[in-house]
PDB file of N, CA and C in Angstrom:
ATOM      1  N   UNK A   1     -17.196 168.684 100.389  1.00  0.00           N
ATOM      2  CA  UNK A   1     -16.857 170.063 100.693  1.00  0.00           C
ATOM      3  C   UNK A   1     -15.356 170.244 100.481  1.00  0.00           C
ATOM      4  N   UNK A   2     -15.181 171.160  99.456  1.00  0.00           N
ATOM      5  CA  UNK A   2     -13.676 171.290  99.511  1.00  0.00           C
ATOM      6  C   UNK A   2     -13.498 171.473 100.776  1.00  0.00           C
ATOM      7  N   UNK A   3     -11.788 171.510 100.915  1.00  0.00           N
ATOM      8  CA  UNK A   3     -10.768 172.076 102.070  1.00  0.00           C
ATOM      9  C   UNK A   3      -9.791 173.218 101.258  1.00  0.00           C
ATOM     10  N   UNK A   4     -10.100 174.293 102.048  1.00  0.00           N
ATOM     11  CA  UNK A   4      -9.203 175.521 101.637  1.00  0.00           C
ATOM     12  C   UNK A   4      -7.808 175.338 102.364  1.00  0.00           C
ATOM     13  N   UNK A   5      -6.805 175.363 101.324  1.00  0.00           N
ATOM     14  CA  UNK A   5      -5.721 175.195 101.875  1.00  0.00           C
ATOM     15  C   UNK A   5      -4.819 176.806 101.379  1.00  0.00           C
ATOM     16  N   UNK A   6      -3.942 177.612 101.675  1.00  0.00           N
ATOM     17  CA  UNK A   6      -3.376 178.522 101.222  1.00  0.00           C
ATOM     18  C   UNK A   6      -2.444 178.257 100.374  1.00  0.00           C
ATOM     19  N   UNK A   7      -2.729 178.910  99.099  1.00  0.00           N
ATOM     20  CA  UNK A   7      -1.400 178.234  98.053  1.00  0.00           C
ATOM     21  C   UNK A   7      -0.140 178.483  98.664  1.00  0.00           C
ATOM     22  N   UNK A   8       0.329 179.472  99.555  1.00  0.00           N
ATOM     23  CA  UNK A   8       1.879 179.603  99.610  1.00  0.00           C
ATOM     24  C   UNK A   8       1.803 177.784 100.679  1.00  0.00           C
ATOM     25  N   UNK A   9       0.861 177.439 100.991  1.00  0.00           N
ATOM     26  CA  UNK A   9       0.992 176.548 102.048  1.00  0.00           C
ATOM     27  C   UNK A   9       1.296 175.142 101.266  1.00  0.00           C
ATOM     28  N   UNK A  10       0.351 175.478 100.274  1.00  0.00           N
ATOM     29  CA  UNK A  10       0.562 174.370  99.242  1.00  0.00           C
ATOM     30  C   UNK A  10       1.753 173.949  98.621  1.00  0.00           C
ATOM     31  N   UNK A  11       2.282 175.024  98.365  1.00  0.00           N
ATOM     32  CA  UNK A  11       3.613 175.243  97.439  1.00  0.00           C
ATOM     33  C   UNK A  11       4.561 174.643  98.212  1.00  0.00           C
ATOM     34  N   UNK A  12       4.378 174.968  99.728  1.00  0.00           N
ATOM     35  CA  UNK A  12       6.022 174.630 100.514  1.00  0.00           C
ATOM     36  C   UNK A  12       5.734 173.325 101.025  1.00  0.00           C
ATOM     37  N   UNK A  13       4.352 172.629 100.977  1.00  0.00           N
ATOM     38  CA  UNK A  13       4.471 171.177 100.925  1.00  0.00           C
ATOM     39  C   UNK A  13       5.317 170.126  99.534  1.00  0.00           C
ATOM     40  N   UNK A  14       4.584 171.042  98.793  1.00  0.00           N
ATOM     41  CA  UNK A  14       4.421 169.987  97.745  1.00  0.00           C
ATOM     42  C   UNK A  14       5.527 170.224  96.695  1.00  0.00           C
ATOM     43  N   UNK A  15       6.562 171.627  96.718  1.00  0.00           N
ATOM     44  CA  UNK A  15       7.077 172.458  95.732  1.00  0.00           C
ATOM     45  C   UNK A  15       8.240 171.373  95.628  1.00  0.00           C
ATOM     46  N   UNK A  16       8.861 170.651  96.451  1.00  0.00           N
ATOM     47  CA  UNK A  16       9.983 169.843  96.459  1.00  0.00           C
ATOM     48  C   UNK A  16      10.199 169.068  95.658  1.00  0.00           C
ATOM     49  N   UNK A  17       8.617 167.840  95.223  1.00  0.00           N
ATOM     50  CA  UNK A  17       9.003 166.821  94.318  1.00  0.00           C
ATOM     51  C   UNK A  17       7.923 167.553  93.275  1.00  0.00           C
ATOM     52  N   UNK A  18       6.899 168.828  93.125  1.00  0.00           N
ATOM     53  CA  UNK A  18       5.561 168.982  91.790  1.00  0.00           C
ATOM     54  C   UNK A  18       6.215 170.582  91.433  1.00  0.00           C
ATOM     55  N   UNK A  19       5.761 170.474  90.313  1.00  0.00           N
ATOM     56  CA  UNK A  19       5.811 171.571  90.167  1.00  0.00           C
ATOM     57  C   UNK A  19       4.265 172.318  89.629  1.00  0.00           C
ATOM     58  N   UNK A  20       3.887 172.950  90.485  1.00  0.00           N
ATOM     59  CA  UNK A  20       2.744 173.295  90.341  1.00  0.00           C
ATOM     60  C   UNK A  20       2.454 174.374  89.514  1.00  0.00           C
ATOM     61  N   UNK A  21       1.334 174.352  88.762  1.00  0.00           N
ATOM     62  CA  UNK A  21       0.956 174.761  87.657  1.00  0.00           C
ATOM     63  C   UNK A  21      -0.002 175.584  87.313  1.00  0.00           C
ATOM     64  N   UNK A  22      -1.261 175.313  88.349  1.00  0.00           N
ATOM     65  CA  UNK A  22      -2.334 176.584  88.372  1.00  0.00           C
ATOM     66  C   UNK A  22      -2.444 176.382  89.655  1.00  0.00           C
ATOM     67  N   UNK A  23      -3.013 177.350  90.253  1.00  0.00           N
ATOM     68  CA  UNK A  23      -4.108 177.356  91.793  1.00  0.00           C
ATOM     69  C   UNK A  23      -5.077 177.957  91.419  1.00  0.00           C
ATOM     70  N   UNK A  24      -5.376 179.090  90.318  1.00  0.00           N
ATOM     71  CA  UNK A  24      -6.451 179.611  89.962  1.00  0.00           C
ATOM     72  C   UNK A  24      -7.051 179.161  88.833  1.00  0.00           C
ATOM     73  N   UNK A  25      -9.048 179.020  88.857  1.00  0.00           N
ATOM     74  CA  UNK A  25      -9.455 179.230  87.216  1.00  0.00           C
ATOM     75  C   UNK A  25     -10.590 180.051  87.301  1.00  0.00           C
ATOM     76  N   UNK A  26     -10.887 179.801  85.955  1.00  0.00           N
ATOM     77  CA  UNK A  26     -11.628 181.505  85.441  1.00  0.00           C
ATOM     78  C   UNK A  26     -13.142 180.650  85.340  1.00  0.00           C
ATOM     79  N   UNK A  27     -13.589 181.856  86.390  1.00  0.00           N
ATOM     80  CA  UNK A  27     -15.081 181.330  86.561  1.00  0.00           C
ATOM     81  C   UNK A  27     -15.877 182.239  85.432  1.00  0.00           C
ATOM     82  N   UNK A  28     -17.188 181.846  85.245  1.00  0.00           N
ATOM     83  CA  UNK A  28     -18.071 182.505  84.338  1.00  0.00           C
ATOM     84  C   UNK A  28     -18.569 183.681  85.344  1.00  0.00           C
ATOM     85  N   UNK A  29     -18.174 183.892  86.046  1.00  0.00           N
ATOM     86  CA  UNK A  29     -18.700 184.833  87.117  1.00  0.00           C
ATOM     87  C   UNK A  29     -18.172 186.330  86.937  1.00  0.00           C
ATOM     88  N   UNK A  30     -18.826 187.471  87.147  1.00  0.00           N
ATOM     89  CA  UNK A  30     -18.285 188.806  86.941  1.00  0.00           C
ATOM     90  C   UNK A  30     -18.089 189.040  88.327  1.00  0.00           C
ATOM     91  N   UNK A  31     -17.336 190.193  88.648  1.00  0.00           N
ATOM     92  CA  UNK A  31     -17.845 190.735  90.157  1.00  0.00           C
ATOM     93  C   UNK A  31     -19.538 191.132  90.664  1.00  0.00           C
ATOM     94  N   UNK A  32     -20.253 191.606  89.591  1.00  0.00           N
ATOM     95  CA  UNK A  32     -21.416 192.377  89.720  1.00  0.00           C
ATOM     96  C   UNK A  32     -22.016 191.054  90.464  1.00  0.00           C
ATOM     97  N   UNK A  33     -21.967 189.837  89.699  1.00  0.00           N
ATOM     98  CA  UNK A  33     -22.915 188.871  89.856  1.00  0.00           C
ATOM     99  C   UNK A  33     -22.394 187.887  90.941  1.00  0.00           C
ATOM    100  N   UNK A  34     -21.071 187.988  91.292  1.00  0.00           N
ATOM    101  CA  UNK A  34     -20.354 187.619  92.991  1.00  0.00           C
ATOM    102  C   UNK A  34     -21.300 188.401  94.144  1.00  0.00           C
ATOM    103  N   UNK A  35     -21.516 189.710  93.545  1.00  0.00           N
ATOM    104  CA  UNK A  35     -21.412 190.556  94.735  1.00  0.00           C
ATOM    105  C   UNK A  35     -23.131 190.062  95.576  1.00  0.00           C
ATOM    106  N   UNK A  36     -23.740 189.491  94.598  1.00  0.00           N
ATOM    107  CA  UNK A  36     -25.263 189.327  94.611  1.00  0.00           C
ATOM    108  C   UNK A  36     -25.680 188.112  95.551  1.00  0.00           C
ATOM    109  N   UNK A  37     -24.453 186.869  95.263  1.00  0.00           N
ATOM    110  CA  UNK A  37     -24.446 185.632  95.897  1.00  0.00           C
ATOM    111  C   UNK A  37     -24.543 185.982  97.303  1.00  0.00           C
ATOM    112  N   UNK A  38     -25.107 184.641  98.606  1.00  0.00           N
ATOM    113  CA  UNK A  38     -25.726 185.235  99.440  1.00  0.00           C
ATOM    114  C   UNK A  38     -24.609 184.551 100.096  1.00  0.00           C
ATOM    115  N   UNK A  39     -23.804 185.275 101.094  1.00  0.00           N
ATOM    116  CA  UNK A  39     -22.557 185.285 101.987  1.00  0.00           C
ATOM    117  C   UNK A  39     -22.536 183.850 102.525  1.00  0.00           C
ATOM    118  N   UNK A  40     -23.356 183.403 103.150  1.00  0.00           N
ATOM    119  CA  UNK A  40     -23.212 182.346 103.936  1.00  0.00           C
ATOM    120  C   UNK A  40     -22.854 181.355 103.135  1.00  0.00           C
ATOM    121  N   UNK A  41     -24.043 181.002 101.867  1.00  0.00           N
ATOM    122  CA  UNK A  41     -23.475 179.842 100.971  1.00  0.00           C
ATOM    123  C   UNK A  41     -22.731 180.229 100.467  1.00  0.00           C
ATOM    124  N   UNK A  42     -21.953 181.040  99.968  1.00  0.00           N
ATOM    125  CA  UNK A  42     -19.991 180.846  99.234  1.00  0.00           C
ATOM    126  C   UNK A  42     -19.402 180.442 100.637  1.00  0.00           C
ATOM    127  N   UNK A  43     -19.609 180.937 101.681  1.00  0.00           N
ATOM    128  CA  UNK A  43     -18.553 180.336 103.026  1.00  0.00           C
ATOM    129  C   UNK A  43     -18.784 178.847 103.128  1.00  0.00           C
ATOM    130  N   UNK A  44     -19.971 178.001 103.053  1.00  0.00           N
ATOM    131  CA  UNK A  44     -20.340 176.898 103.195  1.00  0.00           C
ATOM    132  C   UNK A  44     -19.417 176.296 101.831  1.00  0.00           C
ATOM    133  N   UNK A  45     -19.266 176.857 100.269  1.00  0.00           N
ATOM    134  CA  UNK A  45     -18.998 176.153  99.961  1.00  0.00           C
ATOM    135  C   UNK A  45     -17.078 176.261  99.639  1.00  0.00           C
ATOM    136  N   UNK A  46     -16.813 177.173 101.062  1.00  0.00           N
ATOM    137  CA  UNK A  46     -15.169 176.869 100.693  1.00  0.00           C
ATOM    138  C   UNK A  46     -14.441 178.617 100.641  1.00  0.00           C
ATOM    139  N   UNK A  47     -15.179 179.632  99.994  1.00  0.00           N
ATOM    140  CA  UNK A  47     -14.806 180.501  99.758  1.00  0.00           C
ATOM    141  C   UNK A  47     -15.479 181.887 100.086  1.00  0.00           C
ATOM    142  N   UNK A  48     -14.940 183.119 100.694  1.00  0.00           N
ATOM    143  CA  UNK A  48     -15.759 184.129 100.821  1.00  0.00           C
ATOM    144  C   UNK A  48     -15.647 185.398  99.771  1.00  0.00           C
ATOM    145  N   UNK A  49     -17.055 186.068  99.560  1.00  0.00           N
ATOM    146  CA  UNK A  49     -16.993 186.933  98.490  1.00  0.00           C
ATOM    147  C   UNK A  49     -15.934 188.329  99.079  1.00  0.00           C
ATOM    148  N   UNK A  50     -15.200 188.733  98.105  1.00  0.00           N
ATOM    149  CA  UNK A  50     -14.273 190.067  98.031  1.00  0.00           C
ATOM    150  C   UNK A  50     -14.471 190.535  96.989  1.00  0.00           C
ATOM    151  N   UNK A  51     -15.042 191.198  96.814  1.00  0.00           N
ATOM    152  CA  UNK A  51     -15.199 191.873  95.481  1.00  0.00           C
ATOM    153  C   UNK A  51     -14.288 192.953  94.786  1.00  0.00           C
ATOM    154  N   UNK A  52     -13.791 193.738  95.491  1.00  0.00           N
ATOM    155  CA  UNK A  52     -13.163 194.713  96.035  1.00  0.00           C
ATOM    156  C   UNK A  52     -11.388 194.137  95.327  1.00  0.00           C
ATOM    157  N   UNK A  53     -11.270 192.659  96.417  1.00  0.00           N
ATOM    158  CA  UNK A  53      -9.979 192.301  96.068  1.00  0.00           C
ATOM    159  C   UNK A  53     -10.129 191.069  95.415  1.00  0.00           C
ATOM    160  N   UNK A  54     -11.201 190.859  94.413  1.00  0.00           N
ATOM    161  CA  UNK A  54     -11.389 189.535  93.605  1.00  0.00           C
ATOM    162  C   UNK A  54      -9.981 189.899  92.117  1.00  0.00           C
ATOM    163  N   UNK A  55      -9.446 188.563  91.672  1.00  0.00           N
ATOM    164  CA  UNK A  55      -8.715 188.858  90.743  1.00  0.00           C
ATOM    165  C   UNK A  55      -9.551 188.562  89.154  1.00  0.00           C
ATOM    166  N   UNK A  56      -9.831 189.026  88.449  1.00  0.00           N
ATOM    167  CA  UNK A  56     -10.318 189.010  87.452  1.00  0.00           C
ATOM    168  C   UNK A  56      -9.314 188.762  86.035  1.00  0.00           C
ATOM    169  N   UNK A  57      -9.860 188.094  84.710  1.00  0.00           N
ATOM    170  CA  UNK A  57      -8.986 187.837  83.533  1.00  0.00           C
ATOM    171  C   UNK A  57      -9.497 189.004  82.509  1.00  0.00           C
ATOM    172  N   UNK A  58      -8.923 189.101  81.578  1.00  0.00           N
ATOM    173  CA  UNK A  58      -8.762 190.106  80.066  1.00  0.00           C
ATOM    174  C   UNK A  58     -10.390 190.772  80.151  1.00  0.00           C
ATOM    175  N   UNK A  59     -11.371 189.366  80.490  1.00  0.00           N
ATOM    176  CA  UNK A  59     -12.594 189.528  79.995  1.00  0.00           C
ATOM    177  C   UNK A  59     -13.213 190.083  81.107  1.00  0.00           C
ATOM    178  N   UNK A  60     -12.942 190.694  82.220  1.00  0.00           N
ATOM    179  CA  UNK A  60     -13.585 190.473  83.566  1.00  0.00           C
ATOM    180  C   UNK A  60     -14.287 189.560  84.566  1.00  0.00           C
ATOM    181  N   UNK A  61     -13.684 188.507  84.026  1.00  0.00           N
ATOM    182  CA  UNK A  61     -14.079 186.753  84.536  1.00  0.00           C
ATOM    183  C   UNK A  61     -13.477 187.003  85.792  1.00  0.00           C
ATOM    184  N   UNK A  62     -14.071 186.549  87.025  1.00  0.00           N
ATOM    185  CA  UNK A  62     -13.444 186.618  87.920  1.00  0.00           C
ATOM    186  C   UNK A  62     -13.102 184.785  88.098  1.00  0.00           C
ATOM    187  N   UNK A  63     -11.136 184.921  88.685  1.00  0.00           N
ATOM    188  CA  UNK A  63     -10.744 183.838  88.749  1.00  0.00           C
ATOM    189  C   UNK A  63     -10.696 183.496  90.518  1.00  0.00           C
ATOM    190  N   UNK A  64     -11.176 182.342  90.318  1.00  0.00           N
ATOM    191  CA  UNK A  64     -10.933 181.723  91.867  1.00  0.00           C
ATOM    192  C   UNK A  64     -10.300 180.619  92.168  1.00  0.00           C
ATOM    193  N   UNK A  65     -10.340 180.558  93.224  1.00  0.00           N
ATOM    194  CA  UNK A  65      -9.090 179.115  93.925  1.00  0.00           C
ATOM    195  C   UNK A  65      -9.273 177.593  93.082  1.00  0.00           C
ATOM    196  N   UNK A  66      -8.280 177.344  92.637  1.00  0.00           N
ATOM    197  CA  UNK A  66      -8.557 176.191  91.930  1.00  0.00           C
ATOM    198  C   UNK A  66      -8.872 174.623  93.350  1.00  0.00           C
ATOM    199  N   UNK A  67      -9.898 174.027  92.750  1.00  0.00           N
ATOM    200  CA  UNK A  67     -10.245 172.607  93.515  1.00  0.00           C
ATOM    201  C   UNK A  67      -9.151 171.523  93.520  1.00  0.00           C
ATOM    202  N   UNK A  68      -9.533 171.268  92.391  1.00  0.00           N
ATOM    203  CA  UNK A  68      -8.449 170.134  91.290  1.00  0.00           C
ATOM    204  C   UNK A  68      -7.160 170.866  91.088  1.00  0.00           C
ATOM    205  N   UNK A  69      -6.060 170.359  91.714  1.00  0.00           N
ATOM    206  CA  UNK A  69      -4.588 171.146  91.780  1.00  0.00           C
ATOM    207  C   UNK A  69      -4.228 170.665  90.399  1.00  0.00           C
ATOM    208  N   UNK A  70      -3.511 171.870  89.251  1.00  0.00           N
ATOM    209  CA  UNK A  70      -2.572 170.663  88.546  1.00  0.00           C
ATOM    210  C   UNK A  70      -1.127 170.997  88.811  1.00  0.00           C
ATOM    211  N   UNK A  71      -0.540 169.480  88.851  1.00  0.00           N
ATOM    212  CA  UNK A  71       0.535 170.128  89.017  1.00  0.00           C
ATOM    213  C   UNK A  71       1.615 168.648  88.256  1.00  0.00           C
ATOM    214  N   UNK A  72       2.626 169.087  88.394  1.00  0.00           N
ATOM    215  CA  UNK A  72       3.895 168.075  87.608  1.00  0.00           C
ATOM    216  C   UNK A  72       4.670 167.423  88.131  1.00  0.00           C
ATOM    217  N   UNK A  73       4.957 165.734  87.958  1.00  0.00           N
ATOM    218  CA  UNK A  73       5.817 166.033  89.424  1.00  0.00           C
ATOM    219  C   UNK A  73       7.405 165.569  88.493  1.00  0.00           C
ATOM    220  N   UNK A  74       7.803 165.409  89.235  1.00  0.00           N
ATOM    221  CA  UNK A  74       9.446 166.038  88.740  1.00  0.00           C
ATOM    222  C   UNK A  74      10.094 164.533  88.565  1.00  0.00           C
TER     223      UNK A  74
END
């Protein structure tokens, strides 16, 4: 089970010696087809649906919290 951590939280751990690089990626997911998923399992697996305030790419991909951090370290 992931652990949700808040990127600004992330950043002021880790910003000193990485330089971090994504927190978000682009899911195959639209909003229409977020909005459908059933509440409890996205909370079980880490994340809750917003549809409303989901961030989406060019294509209407909606992007979500990245798992796998990348980041650089210095």
């Amino acid at each position: 089970m992931p652990v949700v951590v808040a990127p600004d939280d992330l950043r002021a751990n880790l910003a000193q010696h990485w330089d971090i690089t994504a927190d978000h990626y682009t899911s195959a997911f639209t909003p229409d087809v977020l909005q459908k998923l059933d509440p409890e399992t996205t909370r079980e697996m880490g994340f809750e649906v917003n549809v409303d305030g989901a961030k989406v790419d060019d294509s209407g991909r909606v992007l979500l919290p990245i798992w796998p951090l990348r980041a650089t370290r210095r």
